[in-house]
Each structure stands twice: as C-alpha cells, then as structure tokens.
PDB file of N, CA and C in Angstrom:
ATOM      1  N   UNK A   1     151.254 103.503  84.236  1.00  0.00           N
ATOM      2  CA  UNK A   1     152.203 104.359  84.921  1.00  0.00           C
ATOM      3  C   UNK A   1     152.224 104.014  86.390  1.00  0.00           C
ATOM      4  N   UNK A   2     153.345 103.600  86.939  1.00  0.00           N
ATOM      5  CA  UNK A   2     153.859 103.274  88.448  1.00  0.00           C
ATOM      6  C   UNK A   2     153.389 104.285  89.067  1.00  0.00           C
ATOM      7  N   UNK A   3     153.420 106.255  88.840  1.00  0.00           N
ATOM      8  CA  UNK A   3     153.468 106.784  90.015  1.00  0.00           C
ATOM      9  C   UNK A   3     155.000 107.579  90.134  1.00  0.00           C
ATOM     10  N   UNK A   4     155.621 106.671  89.474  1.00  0.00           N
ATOM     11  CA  UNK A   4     157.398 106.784  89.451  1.00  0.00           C
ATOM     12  C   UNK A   4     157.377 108.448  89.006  1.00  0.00           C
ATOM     13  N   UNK A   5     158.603 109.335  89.284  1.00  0.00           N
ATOM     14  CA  UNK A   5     158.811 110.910  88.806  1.00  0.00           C
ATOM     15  C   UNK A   5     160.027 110.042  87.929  1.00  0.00           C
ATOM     16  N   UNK A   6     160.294 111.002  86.555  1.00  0.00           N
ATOM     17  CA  UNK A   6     161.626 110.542  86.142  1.00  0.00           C
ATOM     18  C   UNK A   6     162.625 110.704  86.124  1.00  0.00           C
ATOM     19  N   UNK A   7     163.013 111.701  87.864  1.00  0.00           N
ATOM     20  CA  UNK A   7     164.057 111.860  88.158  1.00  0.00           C
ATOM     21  C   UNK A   7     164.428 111.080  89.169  1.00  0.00           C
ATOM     22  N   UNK A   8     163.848 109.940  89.541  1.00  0.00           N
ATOM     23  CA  UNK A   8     163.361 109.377  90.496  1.00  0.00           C
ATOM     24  C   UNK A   8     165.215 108.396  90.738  1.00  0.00           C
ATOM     25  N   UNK A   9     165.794 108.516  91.704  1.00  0.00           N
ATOM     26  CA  UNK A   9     166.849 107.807  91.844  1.00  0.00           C
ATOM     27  C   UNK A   9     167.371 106.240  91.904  1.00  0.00           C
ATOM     28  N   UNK A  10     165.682 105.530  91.957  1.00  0.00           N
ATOM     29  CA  UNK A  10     165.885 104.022  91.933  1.00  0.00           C
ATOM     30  C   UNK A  10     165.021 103.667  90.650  1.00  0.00           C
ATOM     31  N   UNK A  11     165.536 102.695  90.424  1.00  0.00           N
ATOM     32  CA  UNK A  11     165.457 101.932  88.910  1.00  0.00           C
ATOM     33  C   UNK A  11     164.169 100.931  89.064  1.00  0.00           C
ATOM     34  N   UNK A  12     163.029 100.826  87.804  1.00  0.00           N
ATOM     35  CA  UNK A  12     161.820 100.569  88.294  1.00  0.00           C
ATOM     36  C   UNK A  12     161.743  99.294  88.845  1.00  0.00           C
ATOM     37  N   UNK A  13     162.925  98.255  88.895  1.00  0.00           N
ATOM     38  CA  UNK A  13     163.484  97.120  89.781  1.00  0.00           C
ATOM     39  C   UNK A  13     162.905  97.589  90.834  1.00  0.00           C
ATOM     40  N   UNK A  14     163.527  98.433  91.561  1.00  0.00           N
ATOM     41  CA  UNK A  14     163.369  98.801  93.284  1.00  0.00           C
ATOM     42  C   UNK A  14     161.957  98.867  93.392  1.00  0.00           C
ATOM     43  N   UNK A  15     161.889 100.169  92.697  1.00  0.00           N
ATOM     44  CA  UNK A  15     160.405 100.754  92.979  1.00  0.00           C
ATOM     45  C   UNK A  15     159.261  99.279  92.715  1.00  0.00           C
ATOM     46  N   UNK A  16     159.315  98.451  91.641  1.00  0.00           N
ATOM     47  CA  UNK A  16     158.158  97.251  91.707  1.00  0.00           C
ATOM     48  C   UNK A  16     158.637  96.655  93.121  1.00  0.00           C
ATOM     49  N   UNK A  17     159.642  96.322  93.494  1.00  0.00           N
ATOM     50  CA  UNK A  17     159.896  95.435  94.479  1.00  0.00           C
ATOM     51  C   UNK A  17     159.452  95.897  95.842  1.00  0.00           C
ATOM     52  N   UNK A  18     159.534  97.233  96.044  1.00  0.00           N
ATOM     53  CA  UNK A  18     159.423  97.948  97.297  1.00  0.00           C
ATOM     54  C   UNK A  18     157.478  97.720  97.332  1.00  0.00           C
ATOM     55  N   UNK A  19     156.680  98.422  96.318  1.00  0.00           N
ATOM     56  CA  UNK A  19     155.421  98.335  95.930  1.00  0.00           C
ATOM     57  C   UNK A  19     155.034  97.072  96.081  1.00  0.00           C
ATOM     58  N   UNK A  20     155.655  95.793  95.932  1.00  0.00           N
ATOM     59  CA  UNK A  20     154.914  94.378  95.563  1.00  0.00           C
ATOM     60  C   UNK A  20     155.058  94.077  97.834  1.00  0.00           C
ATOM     61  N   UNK A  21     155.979  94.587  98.228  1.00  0.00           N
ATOM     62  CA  UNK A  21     156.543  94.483  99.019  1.00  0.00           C
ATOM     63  C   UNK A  21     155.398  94.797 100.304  1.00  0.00           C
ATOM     64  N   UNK A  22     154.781  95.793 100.407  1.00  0.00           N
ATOM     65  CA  UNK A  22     153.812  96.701 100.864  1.00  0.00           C
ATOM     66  C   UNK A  22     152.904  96.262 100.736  1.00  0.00           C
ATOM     67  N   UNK A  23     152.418  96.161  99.382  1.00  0.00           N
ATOM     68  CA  UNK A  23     151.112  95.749  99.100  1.00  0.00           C
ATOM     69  C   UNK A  23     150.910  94.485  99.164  1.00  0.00           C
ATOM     70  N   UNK A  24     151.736  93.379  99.859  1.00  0.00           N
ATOM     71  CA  UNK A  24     151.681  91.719  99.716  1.00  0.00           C
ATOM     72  C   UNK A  24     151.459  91.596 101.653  1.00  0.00           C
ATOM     73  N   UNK A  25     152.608  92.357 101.586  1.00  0.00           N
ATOM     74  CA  UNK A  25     153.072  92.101 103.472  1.00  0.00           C
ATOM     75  C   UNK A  25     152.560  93.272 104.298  1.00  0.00           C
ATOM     76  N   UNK A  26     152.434  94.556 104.112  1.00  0.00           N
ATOM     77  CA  UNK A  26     151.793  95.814 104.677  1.00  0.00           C
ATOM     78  C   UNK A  26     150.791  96.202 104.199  1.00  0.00           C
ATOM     79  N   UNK A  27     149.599  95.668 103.425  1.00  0.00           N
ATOM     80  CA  UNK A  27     148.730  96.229 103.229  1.00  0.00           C
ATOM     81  C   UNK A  27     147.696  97.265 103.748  1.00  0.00           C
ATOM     82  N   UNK A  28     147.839  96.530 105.572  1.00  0.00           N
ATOM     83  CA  UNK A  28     146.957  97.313 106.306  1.00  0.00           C
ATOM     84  C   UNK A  28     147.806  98.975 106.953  1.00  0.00           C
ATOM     85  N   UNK A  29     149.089  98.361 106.423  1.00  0.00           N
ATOM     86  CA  UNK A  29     149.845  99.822 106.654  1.00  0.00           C
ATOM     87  C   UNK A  29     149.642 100.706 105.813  1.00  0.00           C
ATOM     88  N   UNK A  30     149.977 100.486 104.602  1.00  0.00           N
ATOM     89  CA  UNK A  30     149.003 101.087 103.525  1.00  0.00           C
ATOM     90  C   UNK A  30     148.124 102.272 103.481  1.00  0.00           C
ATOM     91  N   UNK A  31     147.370 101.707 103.819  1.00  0.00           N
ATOM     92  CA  UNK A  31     145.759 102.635 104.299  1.00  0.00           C
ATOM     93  C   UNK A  31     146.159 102.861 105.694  1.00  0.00           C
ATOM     94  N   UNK A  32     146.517 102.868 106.787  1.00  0.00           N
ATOM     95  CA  UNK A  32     146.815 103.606 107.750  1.00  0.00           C
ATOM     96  C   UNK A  32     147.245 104.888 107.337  1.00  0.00           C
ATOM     97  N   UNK A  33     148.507 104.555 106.272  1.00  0.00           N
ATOM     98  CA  UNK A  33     149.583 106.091 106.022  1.00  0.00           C
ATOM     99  C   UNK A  33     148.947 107.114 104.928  1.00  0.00           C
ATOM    100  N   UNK A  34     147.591 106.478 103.634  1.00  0.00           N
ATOM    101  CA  UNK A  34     146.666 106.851 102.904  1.00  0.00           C
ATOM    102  C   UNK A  34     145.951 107.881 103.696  1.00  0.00           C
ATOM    103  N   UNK A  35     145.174 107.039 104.410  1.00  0.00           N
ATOM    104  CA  UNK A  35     144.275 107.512 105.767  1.00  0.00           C
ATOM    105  C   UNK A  35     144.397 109.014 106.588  1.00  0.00           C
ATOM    106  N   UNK A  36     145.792 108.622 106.974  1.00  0.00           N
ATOM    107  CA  UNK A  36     146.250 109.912 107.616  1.00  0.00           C
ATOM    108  C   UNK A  36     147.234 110.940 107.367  1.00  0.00           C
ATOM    109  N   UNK A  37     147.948 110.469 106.514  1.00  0.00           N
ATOM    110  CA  UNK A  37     149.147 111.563 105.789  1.00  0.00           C
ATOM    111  C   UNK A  37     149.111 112.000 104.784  1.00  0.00           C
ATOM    112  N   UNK A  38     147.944 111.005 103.968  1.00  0.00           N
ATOM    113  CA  UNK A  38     147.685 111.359 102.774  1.00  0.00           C
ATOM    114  C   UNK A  38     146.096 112.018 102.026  1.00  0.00           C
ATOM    115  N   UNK A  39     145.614 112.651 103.224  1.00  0.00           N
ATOM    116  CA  UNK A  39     144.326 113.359 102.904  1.00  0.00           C
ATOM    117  C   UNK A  39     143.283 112.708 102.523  1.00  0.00           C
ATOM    118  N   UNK A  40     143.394 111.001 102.864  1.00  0.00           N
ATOM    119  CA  UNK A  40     142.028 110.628 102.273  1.00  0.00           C
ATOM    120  C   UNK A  40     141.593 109.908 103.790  1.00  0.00           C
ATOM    121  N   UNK A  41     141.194 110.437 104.377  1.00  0.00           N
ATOM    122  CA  UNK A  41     140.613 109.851 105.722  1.00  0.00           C
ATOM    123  C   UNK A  41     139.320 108.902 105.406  1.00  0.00           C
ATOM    124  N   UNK A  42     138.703 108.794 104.467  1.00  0.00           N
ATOM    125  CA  UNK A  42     137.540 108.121 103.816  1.00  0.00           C
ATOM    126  C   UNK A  42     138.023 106.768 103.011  1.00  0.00           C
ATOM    127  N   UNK A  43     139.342 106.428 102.774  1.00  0.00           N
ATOM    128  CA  UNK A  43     139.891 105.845 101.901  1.00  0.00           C
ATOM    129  C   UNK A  43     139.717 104.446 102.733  1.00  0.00           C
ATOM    130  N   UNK A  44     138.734 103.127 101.802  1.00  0.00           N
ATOM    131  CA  UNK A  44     138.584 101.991 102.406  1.00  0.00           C
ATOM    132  C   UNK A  44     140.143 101.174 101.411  1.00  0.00           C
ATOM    133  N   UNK A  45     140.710 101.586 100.806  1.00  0.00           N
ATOM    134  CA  UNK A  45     141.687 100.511 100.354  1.00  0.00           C
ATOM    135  C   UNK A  45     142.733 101.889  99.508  1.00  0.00           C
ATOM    136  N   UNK A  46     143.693 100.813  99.908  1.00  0.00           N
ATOM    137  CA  UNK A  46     145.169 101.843  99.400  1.00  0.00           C
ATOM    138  C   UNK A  46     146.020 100.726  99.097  1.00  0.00           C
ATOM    139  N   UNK A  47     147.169 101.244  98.199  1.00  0.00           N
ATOM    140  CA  UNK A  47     147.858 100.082  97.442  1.00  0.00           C
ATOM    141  C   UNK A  47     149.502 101.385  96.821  1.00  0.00           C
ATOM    142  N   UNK A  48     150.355 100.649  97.582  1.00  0.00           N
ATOM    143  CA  UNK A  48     151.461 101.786  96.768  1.00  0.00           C
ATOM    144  C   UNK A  48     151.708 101.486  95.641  1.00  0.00           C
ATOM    145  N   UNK A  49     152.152 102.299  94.664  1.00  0.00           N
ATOM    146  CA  UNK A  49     152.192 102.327  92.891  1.00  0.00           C
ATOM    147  C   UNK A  49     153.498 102.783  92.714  1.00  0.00           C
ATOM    148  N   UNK A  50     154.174 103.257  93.800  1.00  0.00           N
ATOM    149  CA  UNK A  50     155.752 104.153  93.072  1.00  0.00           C
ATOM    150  C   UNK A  50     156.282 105.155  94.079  1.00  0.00           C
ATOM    151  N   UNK A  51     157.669 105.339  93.584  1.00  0.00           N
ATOM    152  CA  UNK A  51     158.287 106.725  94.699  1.00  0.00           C
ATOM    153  C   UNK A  51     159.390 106.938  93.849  1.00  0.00           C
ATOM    154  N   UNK A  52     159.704 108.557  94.333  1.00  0.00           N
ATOM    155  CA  UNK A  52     160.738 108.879  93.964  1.00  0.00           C
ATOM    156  C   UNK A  52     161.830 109.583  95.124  1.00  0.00           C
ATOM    157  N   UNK A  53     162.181 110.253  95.321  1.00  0.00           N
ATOM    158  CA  UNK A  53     163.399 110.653  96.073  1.00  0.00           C
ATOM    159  C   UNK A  53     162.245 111.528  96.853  1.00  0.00           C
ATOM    160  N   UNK A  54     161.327 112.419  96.598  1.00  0.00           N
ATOM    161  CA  UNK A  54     160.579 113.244  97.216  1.00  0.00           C
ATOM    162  C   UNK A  54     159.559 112.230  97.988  1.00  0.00           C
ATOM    163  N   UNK A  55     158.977 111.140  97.617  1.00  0.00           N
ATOM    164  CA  UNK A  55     157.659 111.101  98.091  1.00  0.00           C
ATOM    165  C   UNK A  55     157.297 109.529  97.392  1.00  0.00           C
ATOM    166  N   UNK A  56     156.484 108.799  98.638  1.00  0.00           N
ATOM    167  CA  UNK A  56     155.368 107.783  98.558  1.00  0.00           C
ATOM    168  C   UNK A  56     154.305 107.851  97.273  1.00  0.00           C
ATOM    169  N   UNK A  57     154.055 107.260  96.683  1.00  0.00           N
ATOM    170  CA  UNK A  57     153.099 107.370  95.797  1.00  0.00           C
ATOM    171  C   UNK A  57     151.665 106.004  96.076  1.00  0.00           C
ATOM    172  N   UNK A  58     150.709 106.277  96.194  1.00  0.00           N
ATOM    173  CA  UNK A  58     149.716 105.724  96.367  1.00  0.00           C
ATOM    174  C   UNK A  58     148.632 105.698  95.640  1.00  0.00           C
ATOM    175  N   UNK A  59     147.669 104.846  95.325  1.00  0.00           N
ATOM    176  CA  UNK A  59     146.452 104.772  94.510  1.00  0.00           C
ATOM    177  C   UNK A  59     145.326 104.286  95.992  1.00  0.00           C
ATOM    178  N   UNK A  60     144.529 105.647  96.348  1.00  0.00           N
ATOM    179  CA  UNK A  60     143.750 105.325  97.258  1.00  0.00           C
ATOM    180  C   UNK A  60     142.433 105.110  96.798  1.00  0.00           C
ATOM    181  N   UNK A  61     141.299 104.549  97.007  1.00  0.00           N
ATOM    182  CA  UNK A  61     139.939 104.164  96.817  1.00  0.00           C
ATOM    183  C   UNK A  61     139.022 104.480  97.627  1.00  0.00           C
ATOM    184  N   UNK A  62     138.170 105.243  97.568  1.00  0.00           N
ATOM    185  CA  UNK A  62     137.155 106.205  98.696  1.00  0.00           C
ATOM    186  C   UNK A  62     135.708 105.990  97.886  1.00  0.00           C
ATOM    187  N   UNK A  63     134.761 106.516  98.425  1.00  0.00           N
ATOM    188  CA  UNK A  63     133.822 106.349  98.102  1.00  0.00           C
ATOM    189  C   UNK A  63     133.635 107.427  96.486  1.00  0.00           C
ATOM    190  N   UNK A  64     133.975 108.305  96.343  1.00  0.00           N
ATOM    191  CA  UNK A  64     134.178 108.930  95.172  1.00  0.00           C
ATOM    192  C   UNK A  64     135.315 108.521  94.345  1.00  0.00           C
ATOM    193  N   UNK A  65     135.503 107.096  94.005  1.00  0.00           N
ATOM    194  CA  UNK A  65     136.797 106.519  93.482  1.00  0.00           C
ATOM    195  C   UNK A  65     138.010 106.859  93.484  1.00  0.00           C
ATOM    196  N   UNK A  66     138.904 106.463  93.098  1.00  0.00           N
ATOM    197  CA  UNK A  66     139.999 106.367  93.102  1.00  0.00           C
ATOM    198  C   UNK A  66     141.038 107.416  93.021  1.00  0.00           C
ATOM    199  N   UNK A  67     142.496 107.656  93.469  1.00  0.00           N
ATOM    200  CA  UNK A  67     142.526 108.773  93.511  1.00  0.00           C
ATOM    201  C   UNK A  67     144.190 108.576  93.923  1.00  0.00           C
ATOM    202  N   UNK A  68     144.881 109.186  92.908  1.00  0.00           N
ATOM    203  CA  UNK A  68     146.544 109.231  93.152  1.00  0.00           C
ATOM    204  C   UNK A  68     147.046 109.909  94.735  1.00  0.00           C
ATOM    205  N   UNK A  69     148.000 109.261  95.595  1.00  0.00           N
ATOM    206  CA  UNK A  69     148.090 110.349  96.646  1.00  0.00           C
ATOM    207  C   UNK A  69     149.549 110.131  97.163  1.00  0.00           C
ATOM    208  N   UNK A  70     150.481 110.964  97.248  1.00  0.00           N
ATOM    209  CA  UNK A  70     151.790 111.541  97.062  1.00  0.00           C
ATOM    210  C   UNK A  70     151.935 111.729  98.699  1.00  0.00           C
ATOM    211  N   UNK A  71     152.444 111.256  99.035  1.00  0.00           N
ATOM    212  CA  UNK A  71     152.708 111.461 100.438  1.00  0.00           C
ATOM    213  C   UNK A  71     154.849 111.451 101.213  1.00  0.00           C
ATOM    214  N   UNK A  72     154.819 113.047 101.062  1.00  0.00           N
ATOM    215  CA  UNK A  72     156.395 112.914 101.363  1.00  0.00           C
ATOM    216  C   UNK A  72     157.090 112.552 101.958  1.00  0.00           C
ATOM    217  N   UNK A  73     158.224 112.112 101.576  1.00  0.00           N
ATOM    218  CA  UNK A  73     159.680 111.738 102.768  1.00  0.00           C
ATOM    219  C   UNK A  73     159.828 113.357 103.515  1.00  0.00           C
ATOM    220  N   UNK A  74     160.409 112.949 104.980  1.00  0.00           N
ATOM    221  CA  UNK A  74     160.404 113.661 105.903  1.00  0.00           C
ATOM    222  C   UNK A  74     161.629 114.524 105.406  1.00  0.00           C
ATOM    223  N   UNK A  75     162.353 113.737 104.338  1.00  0.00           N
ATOM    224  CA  UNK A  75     163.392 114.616 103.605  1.00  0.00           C
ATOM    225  C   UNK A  75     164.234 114.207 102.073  1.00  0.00           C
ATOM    226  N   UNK A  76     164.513 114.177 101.259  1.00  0.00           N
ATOM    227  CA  UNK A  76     165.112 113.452 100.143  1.00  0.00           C
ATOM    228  C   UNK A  76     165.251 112.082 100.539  1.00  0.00           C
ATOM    229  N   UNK A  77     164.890 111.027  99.768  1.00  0.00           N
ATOM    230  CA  UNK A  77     165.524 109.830  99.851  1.00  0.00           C
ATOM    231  C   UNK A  77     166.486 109.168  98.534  1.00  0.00           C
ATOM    232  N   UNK A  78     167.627 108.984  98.634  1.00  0.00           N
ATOM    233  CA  UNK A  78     167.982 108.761  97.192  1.00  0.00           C
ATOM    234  C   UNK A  78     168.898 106.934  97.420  1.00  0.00           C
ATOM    235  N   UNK A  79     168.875 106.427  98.915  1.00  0.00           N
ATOM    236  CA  UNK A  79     168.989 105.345  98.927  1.00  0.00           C
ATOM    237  C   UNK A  79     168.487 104.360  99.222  1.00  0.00           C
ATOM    238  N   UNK A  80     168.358 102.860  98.871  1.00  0.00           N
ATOM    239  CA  UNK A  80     167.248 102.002  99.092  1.00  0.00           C
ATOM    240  C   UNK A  80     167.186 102.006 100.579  1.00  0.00           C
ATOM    241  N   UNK A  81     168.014 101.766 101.472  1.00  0.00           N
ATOM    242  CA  UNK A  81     167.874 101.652 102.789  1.00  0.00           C
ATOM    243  C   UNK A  81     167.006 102.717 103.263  1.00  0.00           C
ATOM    244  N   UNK A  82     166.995 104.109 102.886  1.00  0.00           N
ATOM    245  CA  UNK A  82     166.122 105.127 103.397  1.00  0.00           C
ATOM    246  C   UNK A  82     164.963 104.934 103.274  1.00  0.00           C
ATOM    247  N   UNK A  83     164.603 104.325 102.400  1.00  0.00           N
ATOM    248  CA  UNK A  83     162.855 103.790 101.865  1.00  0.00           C
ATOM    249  C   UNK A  83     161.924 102.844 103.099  1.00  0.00           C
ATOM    250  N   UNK A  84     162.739 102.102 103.711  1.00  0.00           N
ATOM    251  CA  UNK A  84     162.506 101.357 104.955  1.00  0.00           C
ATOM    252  C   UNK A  84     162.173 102.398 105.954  1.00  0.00           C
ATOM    253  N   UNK A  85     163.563 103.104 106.256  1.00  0.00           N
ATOM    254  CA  UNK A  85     163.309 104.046 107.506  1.00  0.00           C
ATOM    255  C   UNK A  85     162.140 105.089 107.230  1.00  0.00           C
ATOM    256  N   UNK A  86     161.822 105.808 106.117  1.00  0.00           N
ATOM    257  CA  UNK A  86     160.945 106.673 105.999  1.00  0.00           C
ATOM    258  C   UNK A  86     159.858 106.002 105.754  1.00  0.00           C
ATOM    259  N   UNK A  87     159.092 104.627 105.611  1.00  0.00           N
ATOM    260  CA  UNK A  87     157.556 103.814 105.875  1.00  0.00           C
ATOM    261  C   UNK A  87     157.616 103.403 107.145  1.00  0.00           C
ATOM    262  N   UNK A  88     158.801 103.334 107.806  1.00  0.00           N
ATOM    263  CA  UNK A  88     158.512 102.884 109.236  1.00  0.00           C
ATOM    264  C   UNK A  88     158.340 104.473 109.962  1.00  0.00           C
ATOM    265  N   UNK A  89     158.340 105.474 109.636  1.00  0.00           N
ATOM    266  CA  UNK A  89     158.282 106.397 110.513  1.00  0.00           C
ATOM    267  C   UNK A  89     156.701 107.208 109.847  1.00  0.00           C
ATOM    268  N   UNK A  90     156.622 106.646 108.482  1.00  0.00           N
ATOM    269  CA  UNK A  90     154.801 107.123 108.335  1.00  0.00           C
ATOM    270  C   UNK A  90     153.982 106.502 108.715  1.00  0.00           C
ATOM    271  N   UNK A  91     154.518 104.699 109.217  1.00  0.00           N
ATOM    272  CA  UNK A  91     153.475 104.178 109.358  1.00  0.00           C
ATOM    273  C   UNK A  91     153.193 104.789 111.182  1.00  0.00           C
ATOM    274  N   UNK A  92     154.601 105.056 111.390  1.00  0.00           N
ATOM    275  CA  UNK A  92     154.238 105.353 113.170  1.00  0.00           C
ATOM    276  C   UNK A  92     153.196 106.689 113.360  1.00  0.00           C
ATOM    277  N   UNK A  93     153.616 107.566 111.997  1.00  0.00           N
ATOM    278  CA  UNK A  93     153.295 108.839 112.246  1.00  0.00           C
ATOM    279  C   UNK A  93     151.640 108.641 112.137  1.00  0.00           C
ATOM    280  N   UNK A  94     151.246 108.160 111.512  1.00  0.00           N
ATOM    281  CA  UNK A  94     149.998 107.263 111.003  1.00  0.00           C
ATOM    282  C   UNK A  94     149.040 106.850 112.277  1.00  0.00           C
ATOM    283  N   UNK A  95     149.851 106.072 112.976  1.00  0.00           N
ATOM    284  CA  UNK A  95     148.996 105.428 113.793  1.00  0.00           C
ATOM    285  C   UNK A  95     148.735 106.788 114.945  1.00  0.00           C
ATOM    286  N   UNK A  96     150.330 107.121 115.327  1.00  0.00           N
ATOM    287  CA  UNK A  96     149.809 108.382 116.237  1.00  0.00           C
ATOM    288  C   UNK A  96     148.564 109.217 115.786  1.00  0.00           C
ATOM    289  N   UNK A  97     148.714 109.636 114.666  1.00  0.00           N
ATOM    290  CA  UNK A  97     147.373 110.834 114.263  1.00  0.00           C
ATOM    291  C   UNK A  97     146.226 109.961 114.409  1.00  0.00           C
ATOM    292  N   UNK A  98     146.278 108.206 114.183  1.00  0.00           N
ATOM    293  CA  UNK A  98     144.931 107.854 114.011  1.00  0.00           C
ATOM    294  C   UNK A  98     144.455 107.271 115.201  1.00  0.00           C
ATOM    295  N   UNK A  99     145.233 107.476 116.730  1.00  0.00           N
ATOM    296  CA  UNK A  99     145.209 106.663 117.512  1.00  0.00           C
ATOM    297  C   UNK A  99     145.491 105.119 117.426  1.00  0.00           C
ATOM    298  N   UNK A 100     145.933 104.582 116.445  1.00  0.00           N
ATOM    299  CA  UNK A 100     146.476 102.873 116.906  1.00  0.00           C
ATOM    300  C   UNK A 100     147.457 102.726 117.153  1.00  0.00           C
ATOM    301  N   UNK A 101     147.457 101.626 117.892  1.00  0.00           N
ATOM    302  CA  UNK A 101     148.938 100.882 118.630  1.00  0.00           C
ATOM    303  C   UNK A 101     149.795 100.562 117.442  1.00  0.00           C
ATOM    304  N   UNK A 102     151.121 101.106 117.584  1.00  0.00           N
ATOM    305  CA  UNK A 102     151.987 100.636 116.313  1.00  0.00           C
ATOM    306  C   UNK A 102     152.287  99.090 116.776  1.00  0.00           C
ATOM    307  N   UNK A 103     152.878  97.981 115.987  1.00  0.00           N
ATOM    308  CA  UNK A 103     153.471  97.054 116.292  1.00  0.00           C
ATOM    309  C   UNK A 103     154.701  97.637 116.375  1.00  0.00           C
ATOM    310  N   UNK A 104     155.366  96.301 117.400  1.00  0.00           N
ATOM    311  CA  UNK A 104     156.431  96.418 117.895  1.00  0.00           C
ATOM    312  C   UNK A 104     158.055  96.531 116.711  1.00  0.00           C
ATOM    313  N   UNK A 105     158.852  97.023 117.770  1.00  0.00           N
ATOM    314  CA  UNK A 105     159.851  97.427 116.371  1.00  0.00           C
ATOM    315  C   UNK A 105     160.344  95.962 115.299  1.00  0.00           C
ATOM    316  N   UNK A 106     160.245  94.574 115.872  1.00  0.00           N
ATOM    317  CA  UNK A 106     160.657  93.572 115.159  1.00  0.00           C
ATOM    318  C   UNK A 106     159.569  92.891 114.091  1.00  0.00           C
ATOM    319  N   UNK A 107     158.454  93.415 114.149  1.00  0.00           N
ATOM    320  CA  UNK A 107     157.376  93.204 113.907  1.00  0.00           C
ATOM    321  C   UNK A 107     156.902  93.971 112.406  1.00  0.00           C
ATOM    322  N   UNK A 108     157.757  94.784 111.831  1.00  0.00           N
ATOM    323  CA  UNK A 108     157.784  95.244 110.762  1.00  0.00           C
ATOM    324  C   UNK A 108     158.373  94.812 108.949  1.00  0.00           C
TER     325      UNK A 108
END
C-alpha cells in the first residue's frame, strides 16, 4: 500500500512519480518535513509513499521503528501543479521550525 486515500484525485501514475521524485532528488527534504511537521523529531530517515488531495504521506524510521506520517496540505490539493507548491512551502516551513537555511528558490 502507497499511503494513497481512495479518493485521492491523482492516478497512482502521479502519485509513484511524485514519490520516486522526492525520494531520488529530495531525500534530505524528506526528513526535514518528517522531522518537523510531521511529529517525528527523532526520525533518522523518511521516504514519501503517497498523497491524496488532503495530505503528504510518509514512512518515517526512528529509533522505535517505523511509522506512517500524514502531513497536510495547507489546503485541498486536487492538481498536479499544487503538489510542487505545497513541498516547497513544507520544506520552507520545515527548515524555519528547524532552524536551517532553505536553498535558494532555483535550487529546488
């Protein structure tokens, strides 16, 4: 199971592509947005698994194993382009709560 809800508005095309996407090229963003938005502040590795219109889906890894973690859009997302804008604004939200320097806006 992806993680995916099955009301979820993109077709599991998107959702693998967006996931392979993250977890190949953003990994360390990943666990930044795990880390801090997603209640596992202990979490040494994070890996996205799925989304639906509500929310990020994540498989985080902490010292008490593994552990599903749902982390929401700032509001519905039901188009692919929104999926971009709402990881670029957790990963910012991310770094603010965790103190790191975001990279720059071309840099994403």
């Amino acid at each position: 199971m992806t993680g995916q809800a099955a009301a979820s508005p993109f077709g599991p095309e998107v959702v693998a592509a967006v996931c392979r996407h993250m977890n190949d090229d953003h990994a360390d963003d990943t666990l930044l947005i795990v880390r801090a938005l997603g209640g596992r502040p202990d979490a040494s590795a994070a890996r996205m698994t799925g989304l639906d219109a509500q929310a990020a889906v994540f498989e985080a890894v902490g010292p008490d194993g593994g552990h599903q973690v749902r982390v929401p859009w700032s509001g519905p997302v039901t188009e692919r382009p929104q999926i971009r804008r709402e990881v670029v604004r957790m990963y910012r939200e991310a770094c603010e709560r965790l103190g790191v320097p975001p990279r720059g806006e071309g840099e994403h």
